[in-house]
PDB file of N, CA and C in Angstrom:
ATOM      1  N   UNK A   1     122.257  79.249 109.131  1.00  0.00           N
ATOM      2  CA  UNK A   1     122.272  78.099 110.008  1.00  0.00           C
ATOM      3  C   UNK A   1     121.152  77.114 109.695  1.00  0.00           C
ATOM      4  N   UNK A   2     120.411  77.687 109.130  1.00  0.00           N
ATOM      5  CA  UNK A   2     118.923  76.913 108.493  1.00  0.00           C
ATOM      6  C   UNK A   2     118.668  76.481 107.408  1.00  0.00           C
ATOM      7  N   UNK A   3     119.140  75.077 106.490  1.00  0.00           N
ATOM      8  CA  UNK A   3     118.933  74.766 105.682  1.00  0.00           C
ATOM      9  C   UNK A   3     117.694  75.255 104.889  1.00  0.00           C
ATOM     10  N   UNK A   4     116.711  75.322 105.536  1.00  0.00           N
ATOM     11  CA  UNK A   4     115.161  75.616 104.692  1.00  0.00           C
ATOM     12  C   UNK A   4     115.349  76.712 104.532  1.00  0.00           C
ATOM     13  N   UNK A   5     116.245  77.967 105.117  1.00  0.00           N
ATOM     14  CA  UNK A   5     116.260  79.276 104.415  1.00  0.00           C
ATOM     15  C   UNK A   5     117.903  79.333 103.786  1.00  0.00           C
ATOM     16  N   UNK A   6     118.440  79.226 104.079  1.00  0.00           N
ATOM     17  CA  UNK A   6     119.963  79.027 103.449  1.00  0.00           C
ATOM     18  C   UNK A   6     119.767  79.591 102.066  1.00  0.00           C
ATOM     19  N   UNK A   7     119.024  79.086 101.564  1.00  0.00           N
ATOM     20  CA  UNK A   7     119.129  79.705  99.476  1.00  0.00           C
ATOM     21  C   UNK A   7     118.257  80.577  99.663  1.00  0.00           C
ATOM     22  N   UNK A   8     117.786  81.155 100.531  1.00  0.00           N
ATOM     23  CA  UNK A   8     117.175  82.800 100.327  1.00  0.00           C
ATOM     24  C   UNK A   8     118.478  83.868 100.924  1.00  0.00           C
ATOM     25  N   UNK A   9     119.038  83.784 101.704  1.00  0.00           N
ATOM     26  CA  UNK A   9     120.002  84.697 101.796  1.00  0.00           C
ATOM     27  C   UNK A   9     121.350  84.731 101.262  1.00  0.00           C
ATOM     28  N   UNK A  10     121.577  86.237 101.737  1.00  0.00           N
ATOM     29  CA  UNK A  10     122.648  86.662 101.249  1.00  0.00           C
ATOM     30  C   UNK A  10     123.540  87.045 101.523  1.00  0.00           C
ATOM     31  N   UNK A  11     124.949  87.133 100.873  1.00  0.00           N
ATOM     32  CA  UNK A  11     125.799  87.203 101.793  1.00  0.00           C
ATOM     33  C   UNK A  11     126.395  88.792 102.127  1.00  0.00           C
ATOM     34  N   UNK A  12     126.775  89.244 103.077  1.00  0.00           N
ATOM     35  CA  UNK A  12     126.978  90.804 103.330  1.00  0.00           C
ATOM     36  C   UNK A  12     127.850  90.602 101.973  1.00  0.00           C
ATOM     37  N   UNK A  13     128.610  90.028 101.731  1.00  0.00           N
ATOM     38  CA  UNK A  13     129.811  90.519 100.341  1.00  0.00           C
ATOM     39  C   UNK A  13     128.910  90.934  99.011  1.00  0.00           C
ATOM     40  N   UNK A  14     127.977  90.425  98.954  1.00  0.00           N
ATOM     41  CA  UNK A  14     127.142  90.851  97.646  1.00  0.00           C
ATOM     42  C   UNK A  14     126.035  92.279  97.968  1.00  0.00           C
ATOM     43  N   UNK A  15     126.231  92.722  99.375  1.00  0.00           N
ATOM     44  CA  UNK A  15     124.685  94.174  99.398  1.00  0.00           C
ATOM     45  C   UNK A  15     125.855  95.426  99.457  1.00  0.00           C
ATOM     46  N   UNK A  16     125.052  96.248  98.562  1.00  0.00           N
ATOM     47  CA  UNK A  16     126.009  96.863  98.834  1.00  0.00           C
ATOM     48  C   UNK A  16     125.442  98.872  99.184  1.00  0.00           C
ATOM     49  N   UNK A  17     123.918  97.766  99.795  1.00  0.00           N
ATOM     50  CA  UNK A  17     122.860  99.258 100.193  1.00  0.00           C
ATOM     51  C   UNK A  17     121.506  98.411 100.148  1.00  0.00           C
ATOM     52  N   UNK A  18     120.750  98.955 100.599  1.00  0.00           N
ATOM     53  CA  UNK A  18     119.267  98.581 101.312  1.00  0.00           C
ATOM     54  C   UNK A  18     118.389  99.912 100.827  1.00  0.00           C
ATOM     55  N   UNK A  19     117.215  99.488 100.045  1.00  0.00           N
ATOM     56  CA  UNK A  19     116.317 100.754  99.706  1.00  0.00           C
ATOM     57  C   UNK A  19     115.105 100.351  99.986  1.00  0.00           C
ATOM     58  N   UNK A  20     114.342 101.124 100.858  1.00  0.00           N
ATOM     59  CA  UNK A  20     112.573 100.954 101.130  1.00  0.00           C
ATOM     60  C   UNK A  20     112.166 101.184  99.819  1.00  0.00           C
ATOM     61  N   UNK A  21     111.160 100.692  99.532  1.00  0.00           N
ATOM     62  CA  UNK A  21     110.144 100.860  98.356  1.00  0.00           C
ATOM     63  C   UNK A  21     108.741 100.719  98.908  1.00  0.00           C
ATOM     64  N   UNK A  22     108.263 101.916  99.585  1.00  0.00           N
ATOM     65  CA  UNK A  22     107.042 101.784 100.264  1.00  0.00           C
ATOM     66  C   UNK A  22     105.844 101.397  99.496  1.00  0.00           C
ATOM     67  N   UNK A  23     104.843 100.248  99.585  1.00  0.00           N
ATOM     68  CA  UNK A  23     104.511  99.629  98.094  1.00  0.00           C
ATOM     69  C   UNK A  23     104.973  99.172  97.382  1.00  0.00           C
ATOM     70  N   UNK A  24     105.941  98.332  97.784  1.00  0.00           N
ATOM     71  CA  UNK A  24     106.975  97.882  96.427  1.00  0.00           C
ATOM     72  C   UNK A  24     106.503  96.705  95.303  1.00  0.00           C
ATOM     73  N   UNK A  25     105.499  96.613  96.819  1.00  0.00           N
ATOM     74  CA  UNK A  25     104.587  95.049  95.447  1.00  0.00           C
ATOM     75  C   UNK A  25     103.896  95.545  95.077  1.00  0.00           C
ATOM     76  N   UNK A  26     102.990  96.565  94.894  1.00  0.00           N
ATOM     77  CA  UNK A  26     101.778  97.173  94.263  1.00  0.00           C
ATOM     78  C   UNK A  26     101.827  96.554  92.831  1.00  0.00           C
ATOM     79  N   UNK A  27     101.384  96.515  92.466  1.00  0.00           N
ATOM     80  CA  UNK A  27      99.882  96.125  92.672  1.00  0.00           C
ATOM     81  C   UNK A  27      99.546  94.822  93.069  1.00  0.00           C
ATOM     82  N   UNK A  28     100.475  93.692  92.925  1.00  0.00           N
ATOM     83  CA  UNK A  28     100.347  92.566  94.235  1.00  0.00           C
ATOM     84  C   UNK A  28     100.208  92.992  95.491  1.00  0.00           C
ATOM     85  N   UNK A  29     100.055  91.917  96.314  1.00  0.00           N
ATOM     86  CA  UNK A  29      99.882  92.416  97.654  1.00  0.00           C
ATOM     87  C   UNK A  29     101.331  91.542  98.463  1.00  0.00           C
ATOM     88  N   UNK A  30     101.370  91.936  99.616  1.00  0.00           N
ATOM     89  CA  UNK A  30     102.645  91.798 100.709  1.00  0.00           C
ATOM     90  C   UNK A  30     101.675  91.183 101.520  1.00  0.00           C
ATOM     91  N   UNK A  31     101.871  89.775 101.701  1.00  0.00           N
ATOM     92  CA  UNK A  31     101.153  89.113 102.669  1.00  0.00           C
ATOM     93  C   UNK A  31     100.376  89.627 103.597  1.00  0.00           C
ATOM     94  N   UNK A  32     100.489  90.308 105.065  1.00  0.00           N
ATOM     95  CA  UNK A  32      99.423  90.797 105.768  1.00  0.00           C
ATOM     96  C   UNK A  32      99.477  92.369 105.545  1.00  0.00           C
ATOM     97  N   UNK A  33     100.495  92.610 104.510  1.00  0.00           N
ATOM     98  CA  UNK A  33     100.348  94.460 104.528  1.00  0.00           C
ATOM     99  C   UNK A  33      99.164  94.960 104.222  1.00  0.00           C
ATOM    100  N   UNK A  34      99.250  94.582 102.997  1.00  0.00           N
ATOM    101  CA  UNK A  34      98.408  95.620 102.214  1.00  0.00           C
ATOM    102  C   UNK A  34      97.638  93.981 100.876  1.00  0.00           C
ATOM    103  N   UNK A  35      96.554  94.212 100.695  1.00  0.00           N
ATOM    104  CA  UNK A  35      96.249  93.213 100.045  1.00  0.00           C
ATOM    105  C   UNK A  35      96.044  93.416  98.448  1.00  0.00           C
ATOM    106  N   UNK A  36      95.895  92.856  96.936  1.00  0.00           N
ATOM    107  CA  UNK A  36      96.191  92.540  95.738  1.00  0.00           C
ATOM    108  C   UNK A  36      94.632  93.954  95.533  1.00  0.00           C
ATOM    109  N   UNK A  37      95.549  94.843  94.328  1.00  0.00           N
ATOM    110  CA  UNK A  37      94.792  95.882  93.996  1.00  0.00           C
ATOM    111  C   UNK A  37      93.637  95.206  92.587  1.00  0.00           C
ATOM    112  N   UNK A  38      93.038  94.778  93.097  1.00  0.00           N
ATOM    113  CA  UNK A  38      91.750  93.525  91.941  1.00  0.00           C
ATOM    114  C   UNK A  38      91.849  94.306  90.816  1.00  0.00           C
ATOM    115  N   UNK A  39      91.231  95.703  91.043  1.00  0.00           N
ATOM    116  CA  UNK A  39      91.171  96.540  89.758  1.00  0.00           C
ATOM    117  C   UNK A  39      92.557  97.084  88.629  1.00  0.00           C
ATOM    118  N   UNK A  40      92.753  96.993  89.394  1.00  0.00           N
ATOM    119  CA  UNK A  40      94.401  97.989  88.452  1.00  0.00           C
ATOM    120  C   UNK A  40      95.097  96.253  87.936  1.00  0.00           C
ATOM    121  N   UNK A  41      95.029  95.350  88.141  1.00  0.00           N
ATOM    122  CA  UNK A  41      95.507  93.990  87.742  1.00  0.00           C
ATOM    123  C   UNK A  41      94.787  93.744  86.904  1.00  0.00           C
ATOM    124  N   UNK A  42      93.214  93.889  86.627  1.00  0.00           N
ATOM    125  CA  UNK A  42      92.215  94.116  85.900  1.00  0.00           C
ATOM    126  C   UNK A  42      92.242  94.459  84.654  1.00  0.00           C
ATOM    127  N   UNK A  43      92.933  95.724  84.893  1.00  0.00           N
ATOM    128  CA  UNK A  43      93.104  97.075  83.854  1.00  0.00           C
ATOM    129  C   UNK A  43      94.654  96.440  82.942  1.00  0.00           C
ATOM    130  N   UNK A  44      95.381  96.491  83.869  1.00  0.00           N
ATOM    131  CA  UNK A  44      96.603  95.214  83.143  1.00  0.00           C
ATOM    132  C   UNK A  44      96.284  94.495  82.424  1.00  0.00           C
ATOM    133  N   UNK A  45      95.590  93.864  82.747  1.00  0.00           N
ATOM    134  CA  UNK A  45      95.461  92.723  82.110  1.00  0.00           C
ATOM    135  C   UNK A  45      94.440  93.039  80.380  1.00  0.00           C
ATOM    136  N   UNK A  46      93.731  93.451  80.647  1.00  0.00           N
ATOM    137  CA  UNK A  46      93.187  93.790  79.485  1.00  0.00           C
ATOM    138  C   UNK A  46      93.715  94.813  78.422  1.00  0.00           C
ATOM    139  N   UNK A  47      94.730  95.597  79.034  1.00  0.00           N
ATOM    140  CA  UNK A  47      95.446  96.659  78.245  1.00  0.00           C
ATOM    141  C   UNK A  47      96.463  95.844  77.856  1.00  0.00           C
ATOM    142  N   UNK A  48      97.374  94.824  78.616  1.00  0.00           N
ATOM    143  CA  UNK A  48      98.347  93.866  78.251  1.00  0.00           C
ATOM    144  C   UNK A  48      97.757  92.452  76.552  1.00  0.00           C
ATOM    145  N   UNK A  49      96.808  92.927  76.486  1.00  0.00           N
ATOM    146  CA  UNK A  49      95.857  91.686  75.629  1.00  0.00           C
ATOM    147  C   UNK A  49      96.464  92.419  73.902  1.00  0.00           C
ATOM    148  N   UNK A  50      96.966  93.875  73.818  1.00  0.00           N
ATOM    149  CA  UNK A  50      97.499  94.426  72.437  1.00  0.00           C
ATOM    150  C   UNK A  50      98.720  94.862  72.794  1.00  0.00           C
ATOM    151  N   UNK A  51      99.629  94.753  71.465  1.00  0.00           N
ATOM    152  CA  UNK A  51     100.879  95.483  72.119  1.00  0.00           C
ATOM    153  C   UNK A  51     100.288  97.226  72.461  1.00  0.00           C
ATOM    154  N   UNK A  52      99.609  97.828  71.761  1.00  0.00           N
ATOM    155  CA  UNK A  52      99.543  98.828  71.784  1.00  0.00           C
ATOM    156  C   UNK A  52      99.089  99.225  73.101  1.00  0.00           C
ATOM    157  N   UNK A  53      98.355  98.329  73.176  1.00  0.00           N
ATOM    158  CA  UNK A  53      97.700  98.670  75.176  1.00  0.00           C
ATOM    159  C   UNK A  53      98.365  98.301  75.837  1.00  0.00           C
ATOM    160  N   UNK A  54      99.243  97.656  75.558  1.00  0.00           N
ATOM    161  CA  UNK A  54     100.709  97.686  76.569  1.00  0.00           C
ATOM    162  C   UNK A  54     101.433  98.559  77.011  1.00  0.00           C
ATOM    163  N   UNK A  55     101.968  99.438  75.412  1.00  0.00           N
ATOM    164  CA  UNK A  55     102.660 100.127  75.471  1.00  0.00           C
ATOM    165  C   UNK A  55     101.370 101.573  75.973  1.00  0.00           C
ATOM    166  N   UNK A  56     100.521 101.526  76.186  1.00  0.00           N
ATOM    167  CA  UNK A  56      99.763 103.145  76.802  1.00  0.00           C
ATOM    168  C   UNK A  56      99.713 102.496  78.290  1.00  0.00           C
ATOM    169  N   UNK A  57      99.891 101.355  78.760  1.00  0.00           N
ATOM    170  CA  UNK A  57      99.734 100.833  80.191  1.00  0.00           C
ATOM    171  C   UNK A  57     101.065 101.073  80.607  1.00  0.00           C
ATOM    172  N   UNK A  58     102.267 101.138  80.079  1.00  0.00           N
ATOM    173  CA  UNK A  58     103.581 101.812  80.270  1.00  0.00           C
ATOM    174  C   UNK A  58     103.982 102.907  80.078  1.00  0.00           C
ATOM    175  N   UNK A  59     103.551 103.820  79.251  1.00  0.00           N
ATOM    176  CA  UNK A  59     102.766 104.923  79.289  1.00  0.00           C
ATOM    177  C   UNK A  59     102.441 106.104  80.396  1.00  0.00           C
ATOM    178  N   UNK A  60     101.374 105.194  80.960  1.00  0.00           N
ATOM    179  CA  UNK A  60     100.678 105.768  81.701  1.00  0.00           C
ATOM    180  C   UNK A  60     101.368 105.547  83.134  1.00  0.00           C
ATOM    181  N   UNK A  61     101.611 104.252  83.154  1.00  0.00           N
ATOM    182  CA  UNK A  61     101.414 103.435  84.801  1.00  0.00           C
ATOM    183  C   UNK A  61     103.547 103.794  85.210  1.00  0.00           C
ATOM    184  N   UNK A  62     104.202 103.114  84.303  1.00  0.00           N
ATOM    185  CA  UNK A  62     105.409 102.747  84.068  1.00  0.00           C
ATOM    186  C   UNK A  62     106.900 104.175  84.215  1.00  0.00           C
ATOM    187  N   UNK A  63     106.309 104.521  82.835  1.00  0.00           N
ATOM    188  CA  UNK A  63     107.289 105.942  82.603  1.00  0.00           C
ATOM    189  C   UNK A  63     107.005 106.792  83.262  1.00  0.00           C
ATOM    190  N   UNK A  64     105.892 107.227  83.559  1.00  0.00           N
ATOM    191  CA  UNK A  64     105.731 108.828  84.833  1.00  0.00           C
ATOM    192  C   UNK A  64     106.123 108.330  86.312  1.00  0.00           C
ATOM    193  N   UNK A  65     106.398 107.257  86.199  1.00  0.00           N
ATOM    194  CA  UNK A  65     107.105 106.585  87.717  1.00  0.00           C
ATOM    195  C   UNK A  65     108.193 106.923  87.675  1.00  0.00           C
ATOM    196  N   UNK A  66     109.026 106.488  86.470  1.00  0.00           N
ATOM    197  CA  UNK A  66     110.010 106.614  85.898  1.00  0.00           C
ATOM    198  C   UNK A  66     110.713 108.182  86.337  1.00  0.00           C
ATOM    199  N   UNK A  67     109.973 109.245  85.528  1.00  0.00           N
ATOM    200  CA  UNK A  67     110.177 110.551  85.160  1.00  0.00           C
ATOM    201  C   UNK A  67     109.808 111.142  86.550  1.00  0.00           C
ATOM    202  N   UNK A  68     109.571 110.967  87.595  1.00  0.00           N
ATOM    203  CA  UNK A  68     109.133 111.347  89.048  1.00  0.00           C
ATOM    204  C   UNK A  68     110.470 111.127  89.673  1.00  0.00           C
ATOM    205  N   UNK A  69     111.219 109.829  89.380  1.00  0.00           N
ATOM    206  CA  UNK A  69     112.361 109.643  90.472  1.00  0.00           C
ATOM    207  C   UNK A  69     113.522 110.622  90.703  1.00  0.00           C
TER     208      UNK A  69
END
């Protein structure tokens, strides 16, 4: 009914399930939740600077997330 939100939603024909992701922004922050993890964005960022420290920051951070679900 609200133009200013209109292009954020969606329509029931396109969901077809709803999943919590407790932390789902980690390591950003969720406006008043939980606030931006300084260090671990830190650590990103400087491991993101080689491919190789990319790929041990996916590695580490990425695939054992992965291999947990």
């Amino acid at each position: 009914d609200d133009e200013a939100t209109a292009g954020s939603t969606l329509p029931a024909t396109y969901i077809g399930g709803v999943a919590e992701a407790k932390r789902g922004a980690w390591p950003l922050n969720l406006w008043d939740i939980y606030g931006v993890d300084e260090a671990h964005v830190k650590s990103y960022c400087d491991m993101a600077r080689s491919a190789d420290g990319f790929q041990a920051y996916l590695a580490a951070h990425v695939d054992l997330r992965r291999a947990a679900e």
